[in-house]
Protein backbone atom coordinates (compact mmCIF):
# COMPACT_ATOMS: atom_id res chain seq x y z
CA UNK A 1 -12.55 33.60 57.32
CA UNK A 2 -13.11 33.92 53.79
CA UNK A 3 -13.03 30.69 51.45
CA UNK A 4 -9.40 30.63 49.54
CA UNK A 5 -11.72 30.56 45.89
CA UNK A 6 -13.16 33.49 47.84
CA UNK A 7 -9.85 35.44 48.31
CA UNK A 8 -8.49 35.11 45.72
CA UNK A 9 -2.80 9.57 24.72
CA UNK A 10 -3.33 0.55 8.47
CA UNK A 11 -1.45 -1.72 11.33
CA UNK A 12 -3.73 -3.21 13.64
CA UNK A 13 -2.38 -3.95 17.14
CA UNK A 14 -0.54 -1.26 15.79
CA UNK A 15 2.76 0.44 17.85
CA UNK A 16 5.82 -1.48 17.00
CA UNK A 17 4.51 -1.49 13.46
CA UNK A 18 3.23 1.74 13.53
CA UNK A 19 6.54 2.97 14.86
CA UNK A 20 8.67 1.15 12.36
CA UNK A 21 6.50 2.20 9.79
CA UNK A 22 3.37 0.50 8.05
CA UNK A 23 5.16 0.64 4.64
CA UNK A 24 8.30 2.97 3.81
CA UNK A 25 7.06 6.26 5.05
CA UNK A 26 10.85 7.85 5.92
CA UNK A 27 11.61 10.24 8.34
CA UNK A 28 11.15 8.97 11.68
CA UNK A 29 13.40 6.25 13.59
CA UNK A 30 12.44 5.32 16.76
CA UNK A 31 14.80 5.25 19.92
CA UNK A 32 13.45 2.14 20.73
CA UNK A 33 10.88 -0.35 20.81
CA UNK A 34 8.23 -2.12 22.77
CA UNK A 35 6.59 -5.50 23.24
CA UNK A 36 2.88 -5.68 23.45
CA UNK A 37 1.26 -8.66 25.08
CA UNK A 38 -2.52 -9.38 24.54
CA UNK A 39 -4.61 -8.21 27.40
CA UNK A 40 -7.68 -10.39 26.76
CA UNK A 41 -10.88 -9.95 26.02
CA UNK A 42 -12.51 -8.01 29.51
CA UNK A 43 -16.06 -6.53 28.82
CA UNK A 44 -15.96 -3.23 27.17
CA UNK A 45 -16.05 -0.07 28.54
CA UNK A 46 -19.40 0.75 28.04
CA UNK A 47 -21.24 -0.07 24.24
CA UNK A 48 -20.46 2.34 21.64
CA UNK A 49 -23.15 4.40 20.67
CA UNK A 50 -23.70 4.03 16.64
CA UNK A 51 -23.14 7.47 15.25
CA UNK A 52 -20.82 8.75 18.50
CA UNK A 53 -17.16 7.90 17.43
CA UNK A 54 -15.88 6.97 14.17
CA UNK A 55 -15.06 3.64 13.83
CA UNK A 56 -11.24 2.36 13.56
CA UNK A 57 -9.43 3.15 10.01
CA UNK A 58 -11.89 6.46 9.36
CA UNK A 59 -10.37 9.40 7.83
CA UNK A 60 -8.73 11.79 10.26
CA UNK A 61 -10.75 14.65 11.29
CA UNK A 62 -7.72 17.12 9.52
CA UNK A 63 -5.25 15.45 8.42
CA UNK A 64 -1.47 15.63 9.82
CA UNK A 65 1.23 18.28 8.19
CA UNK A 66 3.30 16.73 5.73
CA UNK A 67 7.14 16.97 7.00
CA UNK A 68 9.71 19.14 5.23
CA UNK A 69 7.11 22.35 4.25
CA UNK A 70 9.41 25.24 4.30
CA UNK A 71 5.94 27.41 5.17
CA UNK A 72 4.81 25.08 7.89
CA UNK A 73 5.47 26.34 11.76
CA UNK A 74 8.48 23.93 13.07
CA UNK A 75 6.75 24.13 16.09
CA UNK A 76 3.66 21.91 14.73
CA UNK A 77 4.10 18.71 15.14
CA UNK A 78 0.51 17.17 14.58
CA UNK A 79 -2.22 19.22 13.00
CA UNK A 80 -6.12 18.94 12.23
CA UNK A 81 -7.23 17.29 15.11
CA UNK A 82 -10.09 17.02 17.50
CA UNK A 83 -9.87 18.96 20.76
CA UNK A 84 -6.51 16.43 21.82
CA UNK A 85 -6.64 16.17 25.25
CA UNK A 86 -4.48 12.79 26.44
CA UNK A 87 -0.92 12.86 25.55
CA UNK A 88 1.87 11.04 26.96
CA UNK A 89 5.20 10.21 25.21
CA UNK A 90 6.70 6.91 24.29
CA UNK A 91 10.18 4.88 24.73
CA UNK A 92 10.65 5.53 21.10
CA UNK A 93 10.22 9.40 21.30
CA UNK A 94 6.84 9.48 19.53
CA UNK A 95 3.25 10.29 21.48
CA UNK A 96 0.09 9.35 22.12
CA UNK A 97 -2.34 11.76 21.95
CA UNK A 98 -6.04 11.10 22.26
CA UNK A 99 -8.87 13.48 21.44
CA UNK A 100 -11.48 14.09 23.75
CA UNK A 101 -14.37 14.24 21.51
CA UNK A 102 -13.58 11.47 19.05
CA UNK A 103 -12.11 8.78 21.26
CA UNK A 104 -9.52 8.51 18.91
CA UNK A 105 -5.83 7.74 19.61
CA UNK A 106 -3.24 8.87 17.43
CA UNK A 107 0.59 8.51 17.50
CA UNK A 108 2.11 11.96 16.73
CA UNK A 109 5.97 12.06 15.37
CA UNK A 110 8.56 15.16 16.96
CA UNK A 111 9.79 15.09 12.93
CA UNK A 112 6.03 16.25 11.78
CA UNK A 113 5.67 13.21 9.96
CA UNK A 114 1.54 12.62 8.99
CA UNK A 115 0.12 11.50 12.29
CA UNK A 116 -1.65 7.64 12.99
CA UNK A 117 -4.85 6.62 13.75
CA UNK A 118 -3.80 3.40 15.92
CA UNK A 119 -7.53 2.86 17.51
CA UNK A 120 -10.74 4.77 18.86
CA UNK A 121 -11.80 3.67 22.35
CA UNK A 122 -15.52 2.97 22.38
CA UNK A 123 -18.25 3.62 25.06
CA UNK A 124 -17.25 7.08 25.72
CA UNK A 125 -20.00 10.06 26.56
CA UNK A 126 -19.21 13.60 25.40
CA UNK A 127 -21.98 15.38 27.12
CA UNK A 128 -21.00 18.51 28.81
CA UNK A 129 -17.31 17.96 28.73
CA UNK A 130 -17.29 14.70 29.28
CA UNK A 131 -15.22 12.25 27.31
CA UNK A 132 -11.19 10.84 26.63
CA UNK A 133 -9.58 12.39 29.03
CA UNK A 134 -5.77 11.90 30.46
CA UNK A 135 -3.55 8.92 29.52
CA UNK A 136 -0.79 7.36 30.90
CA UNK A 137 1.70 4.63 30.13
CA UNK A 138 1.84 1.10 32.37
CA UNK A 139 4.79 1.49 35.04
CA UNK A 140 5.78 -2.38 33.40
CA UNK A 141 4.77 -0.74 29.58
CA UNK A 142 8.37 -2.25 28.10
CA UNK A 143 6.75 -5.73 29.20
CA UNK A 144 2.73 -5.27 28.90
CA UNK A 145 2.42 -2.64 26.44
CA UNK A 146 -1.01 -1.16 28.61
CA UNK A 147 -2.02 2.10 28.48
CA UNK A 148 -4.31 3.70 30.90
CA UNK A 149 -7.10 6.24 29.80
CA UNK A 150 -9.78 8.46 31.71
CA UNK A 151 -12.77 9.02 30.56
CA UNK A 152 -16.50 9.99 30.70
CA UNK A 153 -19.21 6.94 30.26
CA UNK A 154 -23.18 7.94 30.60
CA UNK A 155 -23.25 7.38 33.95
CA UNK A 156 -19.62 7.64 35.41
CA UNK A 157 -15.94 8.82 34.82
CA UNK A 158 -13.77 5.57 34.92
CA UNK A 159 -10.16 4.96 34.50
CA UNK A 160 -9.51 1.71 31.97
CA UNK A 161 -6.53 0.30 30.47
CA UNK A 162 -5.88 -1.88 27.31
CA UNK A 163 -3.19 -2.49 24.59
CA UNK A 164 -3.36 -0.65 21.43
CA UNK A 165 -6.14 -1.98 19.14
CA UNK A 166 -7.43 -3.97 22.25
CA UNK A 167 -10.71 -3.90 24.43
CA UNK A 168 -9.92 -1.49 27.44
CA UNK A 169 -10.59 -2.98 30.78
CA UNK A 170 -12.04 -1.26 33.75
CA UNK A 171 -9.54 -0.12 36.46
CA UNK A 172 -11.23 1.79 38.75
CA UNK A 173 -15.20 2.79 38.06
CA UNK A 174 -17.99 4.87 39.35
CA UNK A 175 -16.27 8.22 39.43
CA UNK A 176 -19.14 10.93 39.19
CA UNK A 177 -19.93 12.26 35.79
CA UNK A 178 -21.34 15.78 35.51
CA UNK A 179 -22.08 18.27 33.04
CA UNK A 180 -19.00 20.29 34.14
CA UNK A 181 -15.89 19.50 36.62
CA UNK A 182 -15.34 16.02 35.66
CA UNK A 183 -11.72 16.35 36.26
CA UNK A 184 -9.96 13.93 33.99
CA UNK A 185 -5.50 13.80 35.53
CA UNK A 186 -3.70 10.31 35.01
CA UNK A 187 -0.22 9.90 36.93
CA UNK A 188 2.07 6.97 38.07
CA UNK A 189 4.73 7.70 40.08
CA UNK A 190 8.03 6.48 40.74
CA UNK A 191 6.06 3.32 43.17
CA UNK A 192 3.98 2.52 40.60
CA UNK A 193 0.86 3.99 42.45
CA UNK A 194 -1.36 5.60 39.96
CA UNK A 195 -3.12 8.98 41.07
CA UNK A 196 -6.82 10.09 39.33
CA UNK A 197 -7.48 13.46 39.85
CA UNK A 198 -11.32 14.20 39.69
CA UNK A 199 -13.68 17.38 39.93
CA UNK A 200 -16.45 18.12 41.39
CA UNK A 201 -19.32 17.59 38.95
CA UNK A 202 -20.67 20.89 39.47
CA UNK A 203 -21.69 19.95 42.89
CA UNK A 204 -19.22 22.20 45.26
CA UNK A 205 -20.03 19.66 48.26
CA UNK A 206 -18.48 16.70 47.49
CA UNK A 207 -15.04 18.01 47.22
CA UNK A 208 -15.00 17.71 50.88
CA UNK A 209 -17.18 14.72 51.43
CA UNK A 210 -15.08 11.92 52.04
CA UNK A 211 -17.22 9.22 51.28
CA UNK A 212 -17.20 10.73 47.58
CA UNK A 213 -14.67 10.16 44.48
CA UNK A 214 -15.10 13.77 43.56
CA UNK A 215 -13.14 16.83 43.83
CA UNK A 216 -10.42 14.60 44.76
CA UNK A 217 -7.13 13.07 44.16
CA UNK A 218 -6.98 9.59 44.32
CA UNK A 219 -3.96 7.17 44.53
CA UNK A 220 -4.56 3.65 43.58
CA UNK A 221 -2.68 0.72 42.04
CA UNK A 222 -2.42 -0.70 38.73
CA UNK A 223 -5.45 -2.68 39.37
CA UNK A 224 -7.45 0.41 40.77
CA UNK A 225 -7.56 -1.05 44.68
CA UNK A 226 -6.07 1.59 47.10
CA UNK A 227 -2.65 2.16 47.83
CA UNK A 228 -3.54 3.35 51.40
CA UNK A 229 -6.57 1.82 52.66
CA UNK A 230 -8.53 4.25 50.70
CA UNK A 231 -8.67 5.70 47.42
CA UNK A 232 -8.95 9.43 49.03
CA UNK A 233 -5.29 10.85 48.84
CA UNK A 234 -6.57 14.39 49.19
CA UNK A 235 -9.22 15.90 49.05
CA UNK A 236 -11.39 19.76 48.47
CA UNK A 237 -10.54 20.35 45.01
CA UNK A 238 -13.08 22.04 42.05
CA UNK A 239 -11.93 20.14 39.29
CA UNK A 240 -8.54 18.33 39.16
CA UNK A 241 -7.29 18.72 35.38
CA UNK A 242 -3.50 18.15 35.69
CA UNK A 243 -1.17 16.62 38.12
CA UNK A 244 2.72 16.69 37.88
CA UNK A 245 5.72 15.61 39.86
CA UNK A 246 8.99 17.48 40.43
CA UNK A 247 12.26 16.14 40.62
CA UNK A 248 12.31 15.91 44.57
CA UNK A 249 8.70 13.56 44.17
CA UNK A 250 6.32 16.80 45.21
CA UNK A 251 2.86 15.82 43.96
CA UNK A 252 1.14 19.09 42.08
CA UNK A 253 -2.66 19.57 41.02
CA UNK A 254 -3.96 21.97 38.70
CA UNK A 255 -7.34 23.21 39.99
CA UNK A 256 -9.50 24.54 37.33
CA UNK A 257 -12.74 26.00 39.05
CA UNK A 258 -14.93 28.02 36.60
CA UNK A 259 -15.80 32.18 37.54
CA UNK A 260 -12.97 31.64 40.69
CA UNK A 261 -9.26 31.67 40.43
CA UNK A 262 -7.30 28.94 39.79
CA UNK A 263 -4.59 27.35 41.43
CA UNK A 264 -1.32 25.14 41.35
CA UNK A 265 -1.53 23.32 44.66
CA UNK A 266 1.17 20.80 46.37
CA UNK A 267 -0.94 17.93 46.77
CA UNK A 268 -0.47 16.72 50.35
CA UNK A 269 -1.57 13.08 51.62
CA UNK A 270 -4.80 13.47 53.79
CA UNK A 271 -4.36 16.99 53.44
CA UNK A 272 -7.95 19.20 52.51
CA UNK A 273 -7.09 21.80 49.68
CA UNK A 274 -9.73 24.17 50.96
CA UNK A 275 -12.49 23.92 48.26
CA UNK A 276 -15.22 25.00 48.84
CA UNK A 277 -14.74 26.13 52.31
CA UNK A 278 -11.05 27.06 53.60
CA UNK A 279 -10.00 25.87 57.17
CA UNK A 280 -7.04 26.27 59.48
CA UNK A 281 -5.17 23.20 58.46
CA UNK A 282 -6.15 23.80 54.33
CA UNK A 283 -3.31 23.52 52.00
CA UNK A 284 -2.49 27.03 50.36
CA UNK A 285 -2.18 27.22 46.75
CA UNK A 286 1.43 27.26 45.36
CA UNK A 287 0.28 29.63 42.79
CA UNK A 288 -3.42 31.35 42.17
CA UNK A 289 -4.18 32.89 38.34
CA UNK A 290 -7.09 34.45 37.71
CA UNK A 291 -9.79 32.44 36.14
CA UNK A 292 -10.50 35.01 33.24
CA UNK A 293 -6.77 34.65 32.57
CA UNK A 294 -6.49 30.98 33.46
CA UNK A 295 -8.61 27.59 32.98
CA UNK A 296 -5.24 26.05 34.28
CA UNK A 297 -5.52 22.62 32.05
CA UNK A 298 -1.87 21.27 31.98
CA UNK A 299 1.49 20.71 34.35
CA UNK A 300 4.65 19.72 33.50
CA UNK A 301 7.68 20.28 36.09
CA UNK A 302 11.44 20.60 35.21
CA UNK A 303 13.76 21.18 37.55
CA UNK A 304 12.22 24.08 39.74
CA UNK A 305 10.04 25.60 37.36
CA UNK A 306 6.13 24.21 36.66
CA UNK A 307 4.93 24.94 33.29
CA UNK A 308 0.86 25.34 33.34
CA UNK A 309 -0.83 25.44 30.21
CA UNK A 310 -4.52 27.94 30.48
CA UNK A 311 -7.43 27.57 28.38
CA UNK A 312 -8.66 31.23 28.93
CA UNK A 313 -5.56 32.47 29.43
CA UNK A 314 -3.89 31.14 25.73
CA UNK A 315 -0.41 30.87 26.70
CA UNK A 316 2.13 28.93 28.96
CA UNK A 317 2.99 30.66 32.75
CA UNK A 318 5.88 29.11 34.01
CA UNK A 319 6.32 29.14 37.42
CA UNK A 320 9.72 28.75 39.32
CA UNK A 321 9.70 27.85 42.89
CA UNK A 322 12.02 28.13 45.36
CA UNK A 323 13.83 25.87 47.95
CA UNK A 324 10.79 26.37 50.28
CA UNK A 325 8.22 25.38 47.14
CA UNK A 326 7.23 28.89 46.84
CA UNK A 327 7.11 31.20 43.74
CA UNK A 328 10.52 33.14 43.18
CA UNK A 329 8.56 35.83 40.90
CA UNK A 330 5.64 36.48 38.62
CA UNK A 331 5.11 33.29 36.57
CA UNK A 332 6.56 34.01 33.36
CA UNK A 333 4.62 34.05 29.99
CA UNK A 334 5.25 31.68 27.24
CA UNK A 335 3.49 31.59 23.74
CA UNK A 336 1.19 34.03 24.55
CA UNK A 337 -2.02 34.28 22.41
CA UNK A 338 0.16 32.64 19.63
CA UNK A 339 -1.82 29.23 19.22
CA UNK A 340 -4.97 29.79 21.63
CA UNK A 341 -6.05 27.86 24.13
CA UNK A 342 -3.16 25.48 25.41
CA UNK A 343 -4.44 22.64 27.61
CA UNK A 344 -2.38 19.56 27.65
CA UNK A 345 1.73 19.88 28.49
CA UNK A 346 4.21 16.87 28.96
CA UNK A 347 8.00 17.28 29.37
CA UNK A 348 10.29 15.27 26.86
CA UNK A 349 13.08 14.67 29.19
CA UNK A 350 15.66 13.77 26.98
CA UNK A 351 15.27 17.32 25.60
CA UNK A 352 13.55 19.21 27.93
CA UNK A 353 11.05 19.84 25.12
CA UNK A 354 7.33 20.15 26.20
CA UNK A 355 4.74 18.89 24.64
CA UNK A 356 1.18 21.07 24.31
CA UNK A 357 -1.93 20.47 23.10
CA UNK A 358 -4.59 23.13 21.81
CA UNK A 359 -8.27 23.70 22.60
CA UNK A 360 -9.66 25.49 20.34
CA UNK A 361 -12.44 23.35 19.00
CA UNK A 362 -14.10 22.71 21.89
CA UNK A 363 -17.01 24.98 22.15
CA UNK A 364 -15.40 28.01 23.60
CA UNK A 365 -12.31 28.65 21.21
CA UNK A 366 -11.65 30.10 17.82
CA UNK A 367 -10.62 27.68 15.72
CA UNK A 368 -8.19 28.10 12.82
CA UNK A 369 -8.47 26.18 9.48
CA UNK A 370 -5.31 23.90 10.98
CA UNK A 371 -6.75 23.65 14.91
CA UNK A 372 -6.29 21.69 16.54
CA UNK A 373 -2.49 21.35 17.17
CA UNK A 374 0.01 19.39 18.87
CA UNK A 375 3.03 21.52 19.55
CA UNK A 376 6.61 20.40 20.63
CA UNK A 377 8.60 23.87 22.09
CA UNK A 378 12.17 24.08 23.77
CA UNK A 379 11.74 26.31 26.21
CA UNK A 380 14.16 29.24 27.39
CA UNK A 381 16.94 27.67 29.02
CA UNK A 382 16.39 24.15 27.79
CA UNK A 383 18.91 22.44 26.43
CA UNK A 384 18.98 20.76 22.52
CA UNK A 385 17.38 22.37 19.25
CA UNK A 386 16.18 25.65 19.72
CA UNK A 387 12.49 26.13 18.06
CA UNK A 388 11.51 29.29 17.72
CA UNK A 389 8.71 30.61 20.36
């Protein structure tokens, strides 16, 4: 039997003030607000390299769009970043959105007011495509104000957490780091449990291994000790870039495996996804794209539909599933090749507005002046505002 691939996130510890305002800036009022406790001083993630981020209070890389241009795209919420990666929305409305390159987090504003640097987290390796990956927000955030970050070190991929303008602590370490396929997904769900999803490294081999962190997705708690007796909650994935839970608690992966297609795949506990080598008892893929059309990157479920942001593919497929979890149609196409590559995508629930990040400065886009972007679209259906797609 053939293989499947075969077949086929100036105020220093920084929110509350940075969310009120450091000075009379107008335009935004938050929803809400949050308390953020001091996590201590843990060792570092791993010493900053002098010369490898900018350090905290440089200029931004772009810039963010002034609110209230009548030329501006009402769609473009953040502008002139740094290949933003990490994004995950607040109490208050607002995100967090942290660049991949830089290490730098920034809180973003759904009125397009200018964007904040709030911190850059050190120690991080951009080789290959290593570097800030997902984020995520504390299941106890309203009480600890910790956020959770993945990201690439010399010699591992690590999740940390830390409060904002704080020293991140290691969660869970000694991931493997690659060149390529270092995966990079952040989730909690409704338990608390966090899952990690990883990739492969370039190294097709340990996806199946058990004994190995790669190619996986792992389920841990907010200390990084497993849920489950072991980290391993499934296992034979390429390179895990998204995950995202619908409303009835299904776990989904994006699987993002360069020159084969990619797929959206119900992740199943103890359950083998197939990669490299497909058995009788694999997992099939929910959905498979083609990778010259894909480099699936983002997930985002409302309702019955899963909206997948592709690198290569520079648009949005939305795919609608049915009572069964299977695709009612053709995924639809949103967006497309109207911004470039689209990575990132978080639903606003309040809205139903998602949130998308671009790509386009990292090595194998086409950068505008502007790139890159952080977008905020209502989709078809949604309810609120319409913005224009």
């Amino acid at each position: 039997m053939l293989g499947r691939r075969g077949a086929r996130l100036a105020c220093a510890l920084l929110l509350t003030a940075a969310v009120a305002g450091c000075g009379d800036d107008g335009g935004y009022e938050p929803r809400g607000d949050w308390r953020p406790l001091p996590e201590g001083a843990p060792p570092q993630v791993a010493p900053p390299t002098e010369g490898q981020v900018p350090p905290p209070g440089s200029p931004p890389s772009g810039g963010g769009s002034e609110p209230g241009s009548s030329d501006e795209d009402p769609n473009v919420v953040a502008s002139g970043l740094n290949v933003p990666t990490g994004l995950v929305l607040m109490p208050d409305g607002t995100a967090l959105v942290g660049e991949r390159e830089t290490g730098r987090i920034l809180q973003v504003f759904p009125d397009r007011s200018p964007d904040r640097e709030l911190m850059v987290v050190p120690g991080i390796d951009t080789a290959g495509d290593g570097g800030l990956y997902g984020l995520a927000l504390s299941p106890t955030f309203g009480e600890d104000g910790l956020v959770y970050a993945y990201l690439s070190t010399p010699t591992d991929n690590r999740v940390v957490r830390f409060p904002i303008g704080g020293t991140p602590n290691p969660v869970l370490t000694g991931i493997p780091r690659g060149e390529v396929h270092n995966g990079g997904a952040l989730l909690f769900d409704l338990e608390g449990s966090l899952y990690i999803g990883t990739g492969d490294t370039g190294n097709p081999a340990l996806a199946q291994d058990p004994a190995s962190l790669a190619g996986k997705v792992l389920r841990v708690d907010v200390f990084g000790q497993p849920v489950d007796g072991t980290a391993v909650f499934g296992r034979g994935f390429s390179n895990v870039t998204a995950l995202c839970v619908s409303g009835d608690e299904t776990l989904y992966a994006t699987d993002d495996a360069s020159g084969l297609p990619d797929e959206l795949t119900e992740v199943v506990r103890g359950a083998d996804a197939g990669f490299p080598t497909e058995g009788a008892n694999s997992t099939p893929p929910v959905q498979r794209i083609d990778d010259a059309a894909g480099g699936l990157a983002g997930c985002a479920a409302a309702g019955p539909t899963i909206h997948l942001g592709a690198l290569e593919g520079r648009r949005i497929y939305s795919v609608t599933l049915d009572g069964s979890g299977a695709p009612v149609a053709e995924p639809e196409e949103l967006l497309p090749d109207e911004y470039g590559r689209l990575r990132t995508v978080v639903l606003e629930q309040q809205t139903g507005a998602l949130w998308i990040t671009t790509s386009n400065r990292d090595g194998a886009g086409q950068p505008a002046e502007d790139d890159d972007k952080v977008l905020r679209i209502l989709p078809p259906g949604a309810s609120g505002e319409q913005s224009p797609l």
